[in-house]
C-alpha atoms as a PDB file:
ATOM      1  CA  UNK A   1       5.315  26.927  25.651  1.00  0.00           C
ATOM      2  CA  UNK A   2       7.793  24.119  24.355  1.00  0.00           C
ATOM      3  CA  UNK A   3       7.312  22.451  21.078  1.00  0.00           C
ATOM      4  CA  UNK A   4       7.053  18.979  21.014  1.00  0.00           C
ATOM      5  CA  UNK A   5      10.129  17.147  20.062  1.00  0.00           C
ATOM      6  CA  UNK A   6      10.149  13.243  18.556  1.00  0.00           C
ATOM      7  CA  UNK A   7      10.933  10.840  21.191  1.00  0.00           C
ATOM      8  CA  UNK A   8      14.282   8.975  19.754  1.00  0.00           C
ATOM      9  CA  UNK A   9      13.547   5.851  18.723  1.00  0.00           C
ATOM     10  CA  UNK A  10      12.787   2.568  21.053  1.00  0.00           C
ATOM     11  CA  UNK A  11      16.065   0.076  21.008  1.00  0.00           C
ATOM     12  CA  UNK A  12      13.514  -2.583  20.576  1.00  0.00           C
ATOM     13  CA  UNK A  13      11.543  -1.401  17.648  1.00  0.00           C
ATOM     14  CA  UNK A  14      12.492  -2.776  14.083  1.00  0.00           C
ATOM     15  CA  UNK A  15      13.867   0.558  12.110  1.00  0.00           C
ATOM     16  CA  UNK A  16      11.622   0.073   9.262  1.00  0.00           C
ATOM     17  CA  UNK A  17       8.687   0.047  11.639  1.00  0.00           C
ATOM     18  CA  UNK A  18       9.721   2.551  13.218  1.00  0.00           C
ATOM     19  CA  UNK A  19       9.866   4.856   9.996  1.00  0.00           C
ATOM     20  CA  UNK A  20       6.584   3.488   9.078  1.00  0.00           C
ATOM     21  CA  UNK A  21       4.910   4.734  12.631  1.00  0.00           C
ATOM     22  CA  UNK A  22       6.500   8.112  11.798  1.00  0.00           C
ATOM     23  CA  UNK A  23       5.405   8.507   8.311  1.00  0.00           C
ATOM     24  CA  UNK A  24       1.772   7.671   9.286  1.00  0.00           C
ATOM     25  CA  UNK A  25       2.221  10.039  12.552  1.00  0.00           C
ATOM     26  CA  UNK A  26       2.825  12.593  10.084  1.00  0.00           C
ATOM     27  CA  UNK A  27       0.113  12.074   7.945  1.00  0.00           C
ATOM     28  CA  UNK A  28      -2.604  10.278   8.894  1.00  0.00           C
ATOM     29  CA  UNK A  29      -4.643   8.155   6.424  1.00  0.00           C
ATOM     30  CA  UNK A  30      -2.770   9.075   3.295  1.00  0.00           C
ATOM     31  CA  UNK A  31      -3.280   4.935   1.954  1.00  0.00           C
ATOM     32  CA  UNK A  32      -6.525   5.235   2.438  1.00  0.00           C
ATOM     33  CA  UNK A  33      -7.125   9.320   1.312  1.00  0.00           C
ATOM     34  CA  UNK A  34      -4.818   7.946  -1.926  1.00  0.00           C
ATOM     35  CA  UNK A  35      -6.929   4.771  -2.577  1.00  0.00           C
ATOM     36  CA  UNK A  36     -10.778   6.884  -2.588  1.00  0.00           C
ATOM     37  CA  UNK A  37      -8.442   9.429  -5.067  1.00  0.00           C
ATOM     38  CA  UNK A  38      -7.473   6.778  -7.498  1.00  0.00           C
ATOM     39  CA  UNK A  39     -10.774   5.193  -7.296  1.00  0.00           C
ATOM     40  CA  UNK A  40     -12.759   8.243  -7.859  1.00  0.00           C
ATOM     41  CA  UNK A  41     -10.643   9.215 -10.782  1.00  0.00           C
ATOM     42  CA  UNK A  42     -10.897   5.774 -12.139  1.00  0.00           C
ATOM     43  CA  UNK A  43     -14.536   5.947 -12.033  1.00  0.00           C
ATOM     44  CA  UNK A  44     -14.446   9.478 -13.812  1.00  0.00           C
ATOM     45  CA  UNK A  45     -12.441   8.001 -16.566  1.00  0.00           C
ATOM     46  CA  UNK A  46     -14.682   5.428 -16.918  1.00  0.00           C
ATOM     47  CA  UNK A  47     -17.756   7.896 -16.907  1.00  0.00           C
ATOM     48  CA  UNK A  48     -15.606  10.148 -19.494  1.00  0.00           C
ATOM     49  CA  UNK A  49     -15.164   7.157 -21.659  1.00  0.00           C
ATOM     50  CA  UNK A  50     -19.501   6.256 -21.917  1.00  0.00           C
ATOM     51  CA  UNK A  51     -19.983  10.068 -22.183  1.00  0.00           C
ATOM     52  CA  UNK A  52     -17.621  10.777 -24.707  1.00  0.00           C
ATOM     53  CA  UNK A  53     -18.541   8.033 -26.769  1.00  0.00           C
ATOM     54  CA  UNK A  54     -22.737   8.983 -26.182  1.00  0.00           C
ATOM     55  CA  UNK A  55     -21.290  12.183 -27.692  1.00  0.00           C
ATOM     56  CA  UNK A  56     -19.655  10.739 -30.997  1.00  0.00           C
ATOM     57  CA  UNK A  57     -22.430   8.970 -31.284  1.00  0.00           C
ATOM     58  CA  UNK A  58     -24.947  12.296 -30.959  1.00  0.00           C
ATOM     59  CA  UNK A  59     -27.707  10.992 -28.480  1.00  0.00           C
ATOM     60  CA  UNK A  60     -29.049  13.080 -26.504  1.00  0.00           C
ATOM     61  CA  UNK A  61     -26.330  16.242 -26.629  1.00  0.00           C
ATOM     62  CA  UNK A  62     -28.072  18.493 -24.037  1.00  0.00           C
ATOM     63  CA  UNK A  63     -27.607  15.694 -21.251  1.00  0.00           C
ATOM     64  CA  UNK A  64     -24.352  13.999 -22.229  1.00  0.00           C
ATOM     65  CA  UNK A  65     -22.014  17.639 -23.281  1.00  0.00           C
ATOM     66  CA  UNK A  66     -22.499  18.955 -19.468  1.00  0.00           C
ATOM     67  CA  UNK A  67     -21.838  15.058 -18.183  1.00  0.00           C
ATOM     68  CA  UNK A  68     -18.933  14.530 -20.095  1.00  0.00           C
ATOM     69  CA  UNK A  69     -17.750  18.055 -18.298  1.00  0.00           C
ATOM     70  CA  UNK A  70     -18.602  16.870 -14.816  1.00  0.00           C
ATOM     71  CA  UNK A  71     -16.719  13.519 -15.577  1.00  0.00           C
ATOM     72  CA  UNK A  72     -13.822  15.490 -16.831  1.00  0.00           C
ATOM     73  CA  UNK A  73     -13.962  17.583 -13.824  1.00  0.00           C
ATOM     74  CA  UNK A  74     -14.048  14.555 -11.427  1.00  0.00           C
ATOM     75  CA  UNK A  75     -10.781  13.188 -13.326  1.00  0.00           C
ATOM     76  CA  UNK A  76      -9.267  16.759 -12.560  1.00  0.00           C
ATOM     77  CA  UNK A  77      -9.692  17.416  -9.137  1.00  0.00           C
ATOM     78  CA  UNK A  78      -8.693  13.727  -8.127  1.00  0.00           C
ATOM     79  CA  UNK A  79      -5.727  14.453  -9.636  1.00  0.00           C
ATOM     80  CA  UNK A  80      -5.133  17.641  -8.315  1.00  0.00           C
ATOM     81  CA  UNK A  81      -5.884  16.215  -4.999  1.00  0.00           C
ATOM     82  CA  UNK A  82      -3.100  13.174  -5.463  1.00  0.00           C
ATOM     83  CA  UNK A  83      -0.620  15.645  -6.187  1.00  0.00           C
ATOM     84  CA  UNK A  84      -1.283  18.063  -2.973  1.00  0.00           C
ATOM     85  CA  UNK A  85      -1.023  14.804  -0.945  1.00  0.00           C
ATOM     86  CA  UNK A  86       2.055  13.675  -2.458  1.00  0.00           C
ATOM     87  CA  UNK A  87       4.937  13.734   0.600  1.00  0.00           C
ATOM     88  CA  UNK A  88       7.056  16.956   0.549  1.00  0.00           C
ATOM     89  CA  UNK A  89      10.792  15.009  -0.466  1.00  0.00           C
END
């Protein structure tokens, strides 16, 4: 069985373009995996922010100490997940 080699590149396509095509042959989606990432995390910052704050504040600690975790946790595995998707320079 052969592996698939890249076809050289088109003389009519731009070279930019043409890196761009590759890039997103290679990975698929990454804008839009990167995008649902940052917004995510942004939300969990947000939600870290109300629930930290509820906590200074002392309402309700039984509810808002396990929140503030799962907000915290959101935060962390977006960014975990940003840096596995990062491309391999």
């Amino acid at each position: 069985m052969t592996e698939l080699q890249p076809k050289p590149k088109p003389d009519s396509i731009d070279p930019v373009l043409w890196s761009r095509l590759q890039a997103e042959a290679k990975s698929p989606f990454r804008g839009l995996r990167q995008f649902v990432y940052a917004s995510c995390a942004a939300s969990g910052a947000i939600g870290g922010v109300v629930f930290f704050f509820k906590l200074l504040a002392g309402r309700d600690l039984q509810a808002t100490v396990p929140n503030l975790g799962v907000q915290i946790g959101v935060v962390a595995l977006m960014v975990w997940l940003w840096r596995i998707d990062r491309p391999k320079t």
